[in-house]
PDB file of N, CA and C in Angstrom:
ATOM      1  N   UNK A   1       0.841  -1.176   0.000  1.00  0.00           N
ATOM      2  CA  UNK A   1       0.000   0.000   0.000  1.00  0.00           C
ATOM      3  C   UNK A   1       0.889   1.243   0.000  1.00  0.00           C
ATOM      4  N   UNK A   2       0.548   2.307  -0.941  1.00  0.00           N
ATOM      5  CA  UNK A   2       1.138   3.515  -0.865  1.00  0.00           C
ATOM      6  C   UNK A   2       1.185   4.562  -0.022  1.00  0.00           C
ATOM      7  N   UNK A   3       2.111   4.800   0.535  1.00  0.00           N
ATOM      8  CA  UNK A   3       1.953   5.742   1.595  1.00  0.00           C
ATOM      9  C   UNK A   3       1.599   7.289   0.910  1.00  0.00           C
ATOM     10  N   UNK A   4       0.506   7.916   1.447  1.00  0.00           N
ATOM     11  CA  UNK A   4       0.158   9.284   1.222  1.00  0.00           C
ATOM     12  C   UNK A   4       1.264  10.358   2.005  1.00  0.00           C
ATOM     13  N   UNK A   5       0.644  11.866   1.912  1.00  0.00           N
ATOM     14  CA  UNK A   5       1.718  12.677   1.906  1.00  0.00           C
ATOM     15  C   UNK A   5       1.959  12.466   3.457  1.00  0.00           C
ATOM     16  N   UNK A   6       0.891  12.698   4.341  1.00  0.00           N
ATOM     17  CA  UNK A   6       0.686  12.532   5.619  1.00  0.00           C
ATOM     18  C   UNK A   6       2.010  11.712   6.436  1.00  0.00           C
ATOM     19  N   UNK A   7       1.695  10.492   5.733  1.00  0.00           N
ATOM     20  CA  UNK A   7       2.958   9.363   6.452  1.00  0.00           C
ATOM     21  C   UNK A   7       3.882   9.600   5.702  1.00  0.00           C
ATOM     22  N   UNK A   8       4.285  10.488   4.822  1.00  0.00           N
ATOM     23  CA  UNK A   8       5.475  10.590   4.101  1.00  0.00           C
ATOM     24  C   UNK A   8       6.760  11.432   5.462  1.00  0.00           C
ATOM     25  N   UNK A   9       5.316  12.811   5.687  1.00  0.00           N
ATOM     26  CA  UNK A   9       6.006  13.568   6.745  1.00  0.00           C
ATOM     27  C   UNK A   9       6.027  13.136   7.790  1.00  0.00           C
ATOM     28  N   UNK A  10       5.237  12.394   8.253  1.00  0.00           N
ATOM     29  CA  UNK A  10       5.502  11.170   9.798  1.00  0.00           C
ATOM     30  C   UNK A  10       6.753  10.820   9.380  1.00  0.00           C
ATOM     31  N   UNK A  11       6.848  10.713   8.358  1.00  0.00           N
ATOM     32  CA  UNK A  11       8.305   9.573   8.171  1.00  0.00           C
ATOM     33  C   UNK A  11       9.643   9.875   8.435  1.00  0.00           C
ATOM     34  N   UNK A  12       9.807  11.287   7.817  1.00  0.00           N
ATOM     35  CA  UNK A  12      10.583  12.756   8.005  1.00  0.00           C
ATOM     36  C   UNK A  12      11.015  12.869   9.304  1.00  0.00           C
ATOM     37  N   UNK A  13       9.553  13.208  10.057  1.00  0.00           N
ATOM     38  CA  UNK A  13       9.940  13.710  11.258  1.00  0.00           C
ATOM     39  C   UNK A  13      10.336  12.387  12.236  1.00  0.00           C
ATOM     40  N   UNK A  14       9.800  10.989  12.322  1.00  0.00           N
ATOM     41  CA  UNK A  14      10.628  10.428  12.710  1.00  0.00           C
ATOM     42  C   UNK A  14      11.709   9.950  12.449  1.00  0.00           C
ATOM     43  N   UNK A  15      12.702  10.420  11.249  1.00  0.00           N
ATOM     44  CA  UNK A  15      14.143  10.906  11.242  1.00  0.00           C
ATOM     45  C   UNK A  15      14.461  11.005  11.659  1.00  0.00           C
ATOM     46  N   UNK A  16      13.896  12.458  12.144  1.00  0.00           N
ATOM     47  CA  UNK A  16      15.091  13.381  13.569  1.00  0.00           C
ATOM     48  C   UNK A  16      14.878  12.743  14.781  1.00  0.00           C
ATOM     49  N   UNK A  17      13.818  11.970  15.606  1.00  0.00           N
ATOM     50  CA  UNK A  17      13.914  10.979  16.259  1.00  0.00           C
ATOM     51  C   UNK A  17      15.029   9.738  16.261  1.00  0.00           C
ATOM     52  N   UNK A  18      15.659   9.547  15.152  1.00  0.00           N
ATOM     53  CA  UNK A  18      16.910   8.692  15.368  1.00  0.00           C
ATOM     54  C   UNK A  18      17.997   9.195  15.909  1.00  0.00           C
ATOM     55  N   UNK A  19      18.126  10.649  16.165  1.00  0.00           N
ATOM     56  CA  UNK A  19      19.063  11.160  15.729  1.00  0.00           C
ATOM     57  C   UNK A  19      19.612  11.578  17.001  1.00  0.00           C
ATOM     58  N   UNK A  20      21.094  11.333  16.768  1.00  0.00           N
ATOM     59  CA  UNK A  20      21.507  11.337  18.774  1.00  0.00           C
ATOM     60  C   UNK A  20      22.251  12.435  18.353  1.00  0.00           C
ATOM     61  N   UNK A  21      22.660  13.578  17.626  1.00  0.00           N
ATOM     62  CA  UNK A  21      23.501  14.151  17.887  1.00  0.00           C
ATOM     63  C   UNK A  21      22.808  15.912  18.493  1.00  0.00           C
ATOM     64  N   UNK A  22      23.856  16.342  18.379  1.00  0.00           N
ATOM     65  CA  UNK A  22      23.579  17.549  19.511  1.00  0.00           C
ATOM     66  C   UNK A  22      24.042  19.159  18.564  1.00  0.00           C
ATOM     67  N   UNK A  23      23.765  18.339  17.087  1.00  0.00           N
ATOM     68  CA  UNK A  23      24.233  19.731  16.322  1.00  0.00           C
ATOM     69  C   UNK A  23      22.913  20.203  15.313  1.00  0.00           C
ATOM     70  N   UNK A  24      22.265  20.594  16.049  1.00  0.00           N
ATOM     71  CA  UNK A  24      20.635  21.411  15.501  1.00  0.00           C
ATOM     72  C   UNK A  24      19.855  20.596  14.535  1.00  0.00           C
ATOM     73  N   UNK A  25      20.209  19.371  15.351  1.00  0.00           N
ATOM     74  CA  UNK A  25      19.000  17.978  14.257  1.00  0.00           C
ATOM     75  C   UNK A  25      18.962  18.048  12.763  1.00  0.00           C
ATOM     76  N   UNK A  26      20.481  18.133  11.891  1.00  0.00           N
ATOM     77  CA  UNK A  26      20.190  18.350  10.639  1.00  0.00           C
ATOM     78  C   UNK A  26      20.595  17.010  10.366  1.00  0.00           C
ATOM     79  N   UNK A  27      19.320  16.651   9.201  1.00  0.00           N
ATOM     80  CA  UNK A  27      19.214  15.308   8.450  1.00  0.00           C
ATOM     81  C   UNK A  27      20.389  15.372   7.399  1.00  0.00           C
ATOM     82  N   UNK A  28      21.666  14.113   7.985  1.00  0.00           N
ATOM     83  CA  UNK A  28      22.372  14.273   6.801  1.00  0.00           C
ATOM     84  C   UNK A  28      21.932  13.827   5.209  1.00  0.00           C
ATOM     85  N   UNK A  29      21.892  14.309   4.533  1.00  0.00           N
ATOM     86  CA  UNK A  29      21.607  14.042   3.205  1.00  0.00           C
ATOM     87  C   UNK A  29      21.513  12.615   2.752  1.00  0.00           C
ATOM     88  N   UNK A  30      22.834  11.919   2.779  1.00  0.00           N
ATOM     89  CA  UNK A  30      22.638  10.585   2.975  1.00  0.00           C
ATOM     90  C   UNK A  30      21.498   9.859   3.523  1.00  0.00           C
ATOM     91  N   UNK A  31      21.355  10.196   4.328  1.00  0.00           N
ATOM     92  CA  UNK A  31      20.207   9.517   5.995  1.00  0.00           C
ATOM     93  C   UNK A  31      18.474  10.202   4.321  1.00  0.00           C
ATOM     94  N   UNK A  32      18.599  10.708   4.211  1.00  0.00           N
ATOM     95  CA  UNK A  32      17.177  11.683   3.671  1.00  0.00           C
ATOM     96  C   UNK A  32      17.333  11.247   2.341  1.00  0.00           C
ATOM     97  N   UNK A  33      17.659  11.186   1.661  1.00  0.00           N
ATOM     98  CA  UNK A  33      17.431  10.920   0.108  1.00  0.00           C
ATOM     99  C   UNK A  33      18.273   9.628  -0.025  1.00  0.00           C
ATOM    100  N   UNK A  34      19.289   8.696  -0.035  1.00  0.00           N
ATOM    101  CA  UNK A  34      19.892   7.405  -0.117  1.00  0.00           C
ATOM    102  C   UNK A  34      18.623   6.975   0.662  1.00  0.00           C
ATOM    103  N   UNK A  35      18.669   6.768   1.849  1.00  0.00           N
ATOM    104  CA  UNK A  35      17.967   5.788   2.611  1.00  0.00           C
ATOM    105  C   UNK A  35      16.795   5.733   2.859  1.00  0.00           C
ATOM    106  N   UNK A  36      16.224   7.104   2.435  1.00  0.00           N
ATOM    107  CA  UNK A  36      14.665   6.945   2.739  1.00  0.00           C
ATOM    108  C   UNK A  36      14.173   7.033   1.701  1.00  0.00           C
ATOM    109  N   UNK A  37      14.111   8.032   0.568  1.00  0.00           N
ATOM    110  CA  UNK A  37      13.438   8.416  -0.669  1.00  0.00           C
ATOM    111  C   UNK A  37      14.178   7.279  -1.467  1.00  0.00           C
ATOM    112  N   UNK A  38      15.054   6.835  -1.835  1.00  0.00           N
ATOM    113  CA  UNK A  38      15.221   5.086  -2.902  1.00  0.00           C
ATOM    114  C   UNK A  38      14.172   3.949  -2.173  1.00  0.00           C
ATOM    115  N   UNK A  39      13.373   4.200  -1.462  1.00  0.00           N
ATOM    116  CA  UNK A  39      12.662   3.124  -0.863  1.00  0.00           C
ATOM    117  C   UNK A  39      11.374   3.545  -1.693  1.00  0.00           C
ATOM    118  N   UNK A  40      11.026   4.638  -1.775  1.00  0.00           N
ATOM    119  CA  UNK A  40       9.996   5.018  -1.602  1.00  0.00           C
ATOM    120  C   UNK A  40       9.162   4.636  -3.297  1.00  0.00           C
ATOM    121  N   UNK A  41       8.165   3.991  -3.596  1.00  0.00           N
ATOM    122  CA  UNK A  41       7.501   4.181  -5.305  1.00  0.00           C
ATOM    123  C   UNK A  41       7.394   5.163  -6.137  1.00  0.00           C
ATOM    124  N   UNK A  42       7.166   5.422  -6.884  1.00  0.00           N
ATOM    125  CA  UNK A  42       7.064   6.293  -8.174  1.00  0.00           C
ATOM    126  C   UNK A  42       6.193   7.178  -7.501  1.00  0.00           C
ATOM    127  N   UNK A  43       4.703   6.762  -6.701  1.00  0.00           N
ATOM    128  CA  UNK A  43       3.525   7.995  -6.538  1.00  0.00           C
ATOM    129  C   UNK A  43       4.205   8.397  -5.434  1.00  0.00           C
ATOM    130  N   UNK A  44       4.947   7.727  -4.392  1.00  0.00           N
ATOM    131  CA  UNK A  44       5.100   8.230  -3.132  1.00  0.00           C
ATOM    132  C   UNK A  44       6.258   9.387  -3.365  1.00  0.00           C
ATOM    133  N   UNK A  45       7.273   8.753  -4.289  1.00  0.00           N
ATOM    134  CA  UNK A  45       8.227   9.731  -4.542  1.00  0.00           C
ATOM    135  C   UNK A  45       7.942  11.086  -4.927  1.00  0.00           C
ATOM    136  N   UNK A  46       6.117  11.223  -5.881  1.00  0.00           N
ATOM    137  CA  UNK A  46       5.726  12.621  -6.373  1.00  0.00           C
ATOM    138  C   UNK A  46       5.363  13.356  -5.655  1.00  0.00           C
ATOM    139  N   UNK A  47       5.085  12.730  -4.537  1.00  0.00           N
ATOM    140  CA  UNK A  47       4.511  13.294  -2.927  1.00  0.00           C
ATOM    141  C   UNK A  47       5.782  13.685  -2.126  1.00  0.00           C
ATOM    142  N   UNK A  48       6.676  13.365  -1.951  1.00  0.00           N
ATOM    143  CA  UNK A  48       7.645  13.600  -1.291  1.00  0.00           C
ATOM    144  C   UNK A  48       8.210  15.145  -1.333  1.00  0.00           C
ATOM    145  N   UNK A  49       8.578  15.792  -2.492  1.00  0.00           N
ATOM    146  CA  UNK A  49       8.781  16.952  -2.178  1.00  0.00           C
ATOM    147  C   UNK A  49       7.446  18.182  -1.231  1.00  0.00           C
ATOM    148  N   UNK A  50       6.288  17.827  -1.567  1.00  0.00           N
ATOM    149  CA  UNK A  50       5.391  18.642  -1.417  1.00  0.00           C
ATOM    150  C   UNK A  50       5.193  18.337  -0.067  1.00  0.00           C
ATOM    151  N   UNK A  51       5.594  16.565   0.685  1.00  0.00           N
ATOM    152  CA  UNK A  51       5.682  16.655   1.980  1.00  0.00           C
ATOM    153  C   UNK A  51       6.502  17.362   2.902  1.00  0.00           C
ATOM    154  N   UNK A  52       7.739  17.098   2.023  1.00  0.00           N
ATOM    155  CA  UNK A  52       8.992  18.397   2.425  1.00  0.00           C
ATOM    156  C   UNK A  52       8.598  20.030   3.006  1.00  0.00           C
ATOM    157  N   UNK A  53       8.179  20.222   1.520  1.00  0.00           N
ATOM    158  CA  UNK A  53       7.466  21.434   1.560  1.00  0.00           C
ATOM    159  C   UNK A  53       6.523  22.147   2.286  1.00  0.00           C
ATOM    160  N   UNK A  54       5.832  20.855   2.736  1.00  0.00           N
ATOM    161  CA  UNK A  54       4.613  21.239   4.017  1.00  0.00           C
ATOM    162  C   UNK A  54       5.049  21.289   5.144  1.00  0.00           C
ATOM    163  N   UNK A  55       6.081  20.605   5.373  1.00  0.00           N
ATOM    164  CA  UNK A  55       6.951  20.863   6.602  1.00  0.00           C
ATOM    165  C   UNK A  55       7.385  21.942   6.923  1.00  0.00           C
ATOM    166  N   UNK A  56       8.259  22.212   5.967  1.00  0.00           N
ATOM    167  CA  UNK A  56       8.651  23.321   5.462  1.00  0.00           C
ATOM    168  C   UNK A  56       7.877  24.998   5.839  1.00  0.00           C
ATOM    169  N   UNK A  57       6.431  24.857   5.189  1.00  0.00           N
ATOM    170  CA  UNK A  57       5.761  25.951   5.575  1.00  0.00           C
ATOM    171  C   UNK A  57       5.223  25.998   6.602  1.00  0.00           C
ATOM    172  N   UNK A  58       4.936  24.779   7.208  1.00  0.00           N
ATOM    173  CA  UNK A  58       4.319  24.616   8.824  1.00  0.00           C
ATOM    174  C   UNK A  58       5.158  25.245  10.344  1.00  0.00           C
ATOM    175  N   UNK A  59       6.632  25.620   9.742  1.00  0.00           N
ATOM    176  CA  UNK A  59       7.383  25.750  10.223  1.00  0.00           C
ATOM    177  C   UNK A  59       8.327  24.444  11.310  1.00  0.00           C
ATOM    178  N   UNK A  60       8.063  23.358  10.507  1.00  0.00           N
ATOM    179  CA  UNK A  60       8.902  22.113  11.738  1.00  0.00           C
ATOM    180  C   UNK A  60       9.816  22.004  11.295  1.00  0.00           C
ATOM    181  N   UNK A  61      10.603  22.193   9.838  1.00  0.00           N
ATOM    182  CA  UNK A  61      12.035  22.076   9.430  1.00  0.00           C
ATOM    183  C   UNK A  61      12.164  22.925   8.744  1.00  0.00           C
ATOM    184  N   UNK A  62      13.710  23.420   8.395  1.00  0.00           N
ATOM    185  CA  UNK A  62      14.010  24.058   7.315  1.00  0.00           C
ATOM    186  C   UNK A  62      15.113  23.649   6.873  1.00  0.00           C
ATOM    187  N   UNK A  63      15.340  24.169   5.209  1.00  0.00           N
ATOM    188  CA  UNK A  63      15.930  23.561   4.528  1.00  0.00           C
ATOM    189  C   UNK A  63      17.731  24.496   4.667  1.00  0.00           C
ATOM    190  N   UNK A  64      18.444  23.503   5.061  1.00  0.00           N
ATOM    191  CA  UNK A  64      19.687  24.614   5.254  1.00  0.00           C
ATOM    192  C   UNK A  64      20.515  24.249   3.418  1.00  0.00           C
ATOM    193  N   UNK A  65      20.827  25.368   3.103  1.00  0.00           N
ATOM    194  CA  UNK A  65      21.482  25.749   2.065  1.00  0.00           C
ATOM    195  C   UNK A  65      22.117  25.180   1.536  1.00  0.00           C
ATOM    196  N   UNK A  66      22.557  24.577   0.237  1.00  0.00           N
ATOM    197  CA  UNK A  66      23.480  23.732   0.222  1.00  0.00           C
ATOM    198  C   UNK A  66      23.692  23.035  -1.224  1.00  0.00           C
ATOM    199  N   UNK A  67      24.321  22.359  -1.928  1.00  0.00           N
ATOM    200  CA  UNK A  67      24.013  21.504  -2.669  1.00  0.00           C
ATOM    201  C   UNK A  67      22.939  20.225  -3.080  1.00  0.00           C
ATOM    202  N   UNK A  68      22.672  20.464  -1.645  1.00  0.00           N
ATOM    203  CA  UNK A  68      21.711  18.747  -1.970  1.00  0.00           C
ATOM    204  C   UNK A  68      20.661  19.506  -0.621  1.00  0.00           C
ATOM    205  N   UNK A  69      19.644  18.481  -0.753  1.00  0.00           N
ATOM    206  CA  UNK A  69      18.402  19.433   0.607  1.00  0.00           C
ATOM    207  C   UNK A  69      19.024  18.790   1.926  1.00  0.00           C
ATOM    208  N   UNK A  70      19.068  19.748   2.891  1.00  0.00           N
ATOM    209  CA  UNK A  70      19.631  19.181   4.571  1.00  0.00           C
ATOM    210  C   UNK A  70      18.267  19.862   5.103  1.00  0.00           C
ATOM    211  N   UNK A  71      17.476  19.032   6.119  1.00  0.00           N
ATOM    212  CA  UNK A  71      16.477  19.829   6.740  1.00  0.00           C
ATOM    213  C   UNK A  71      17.443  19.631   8.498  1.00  0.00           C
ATOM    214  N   UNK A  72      16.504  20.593   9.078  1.00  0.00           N
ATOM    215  CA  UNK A  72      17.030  21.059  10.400  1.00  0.00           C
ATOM    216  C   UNK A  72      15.895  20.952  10.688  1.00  0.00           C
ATOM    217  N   UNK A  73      15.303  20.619  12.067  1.00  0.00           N
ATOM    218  CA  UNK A  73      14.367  20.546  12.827  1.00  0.00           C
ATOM    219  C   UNK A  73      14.321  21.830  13.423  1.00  0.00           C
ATOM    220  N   UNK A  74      13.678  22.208  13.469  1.00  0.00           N
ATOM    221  CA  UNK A  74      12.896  23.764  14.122  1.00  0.00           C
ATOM    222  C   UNK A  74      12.823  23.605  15.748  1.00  0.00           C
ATOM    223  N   UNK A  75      12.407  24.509  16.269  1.00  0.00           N
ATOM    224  CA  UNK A  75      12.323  24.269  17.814  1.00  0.00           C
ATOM    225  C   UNK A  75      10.471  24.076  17.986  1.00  0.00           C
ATOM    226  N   UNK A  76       9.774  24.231  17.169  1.00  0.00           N
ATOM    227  CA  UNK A  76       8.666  24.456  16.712  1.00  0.00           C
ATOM    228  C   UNK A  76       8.752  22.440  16.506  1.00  0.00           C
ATOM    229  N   UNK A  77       9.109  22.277  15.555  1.00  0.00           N
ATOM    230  CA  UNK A  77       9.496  20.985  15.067  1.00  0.00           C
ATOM    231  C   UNK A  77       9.745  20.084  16.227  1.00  0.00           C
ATOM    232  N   UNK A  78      10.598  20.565  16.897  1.00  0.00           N
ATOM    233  CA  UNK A  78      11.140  19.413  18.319  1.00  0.00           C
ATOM    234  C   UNK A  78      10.007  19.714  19.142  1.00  0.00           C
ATOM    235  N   UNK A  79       9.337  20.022  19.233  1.00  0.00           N
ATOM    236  CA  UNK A  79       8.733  20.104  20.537  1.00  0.00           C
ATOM    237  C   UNK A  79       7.587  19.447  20.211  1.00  0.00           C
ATOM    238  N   UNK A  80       7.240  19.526  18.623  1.00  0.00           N
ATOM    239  CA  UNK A  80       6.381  18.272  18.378  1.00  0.00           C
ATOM    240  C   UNK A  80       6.774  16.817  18.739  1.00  0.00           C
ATOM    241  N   UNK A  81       7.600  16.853  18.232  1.00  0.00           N
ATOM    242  CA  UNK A  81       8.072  15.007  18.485  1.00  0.00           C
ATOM    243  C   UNK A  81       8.660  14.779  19.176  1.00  0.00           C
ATOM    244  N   UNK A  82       9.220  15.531  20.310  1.00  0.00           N
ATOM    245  CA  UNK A  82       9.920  15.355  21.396  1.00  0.00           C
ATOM    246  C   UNK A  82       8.981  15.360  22.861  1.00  0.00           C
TER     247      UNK A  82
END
């Protein structure tokens, strides 16, 4: 069964739930696109940016600058899933 956008961003945010380090919860690139988005199907993959994106405008991550997308968990963001 295909996951919709909903559990796409559940999916996201329990990311930063793995994540033991102590330098402003940024998803290394690797960890976010290798390991999670190559899993993901063709429809789920068309959903994926716009889940990003909703994150994004909701204010729970942002995207730090870069060559490739790094999200950072927000304090807005942590206090959801934390």
């Amino acid at each position: 069964m295909a996951k919709d956008k909903k559990e796409i961003k559940k999916d996201i945010l329990n990311l930063f739930r793995t994540l033991q380090n102590e330098d402003g919860d940024v998803l290394p690139p690797e960890l976010l696109e290798s390991d999670y988005f190559k899993h993901l199907n063709w429809e789920e993959k068309r959903l994926y940016q716009n889940a990003v994106n909703d994150l994004i405008s909701k204010g729970l991550v942002e995207n730090v600058r870069g060559s490739v997308l790094r999200l950072k968990l927000t304090e807005k963001g942590a206090d959801l899933i934390y």
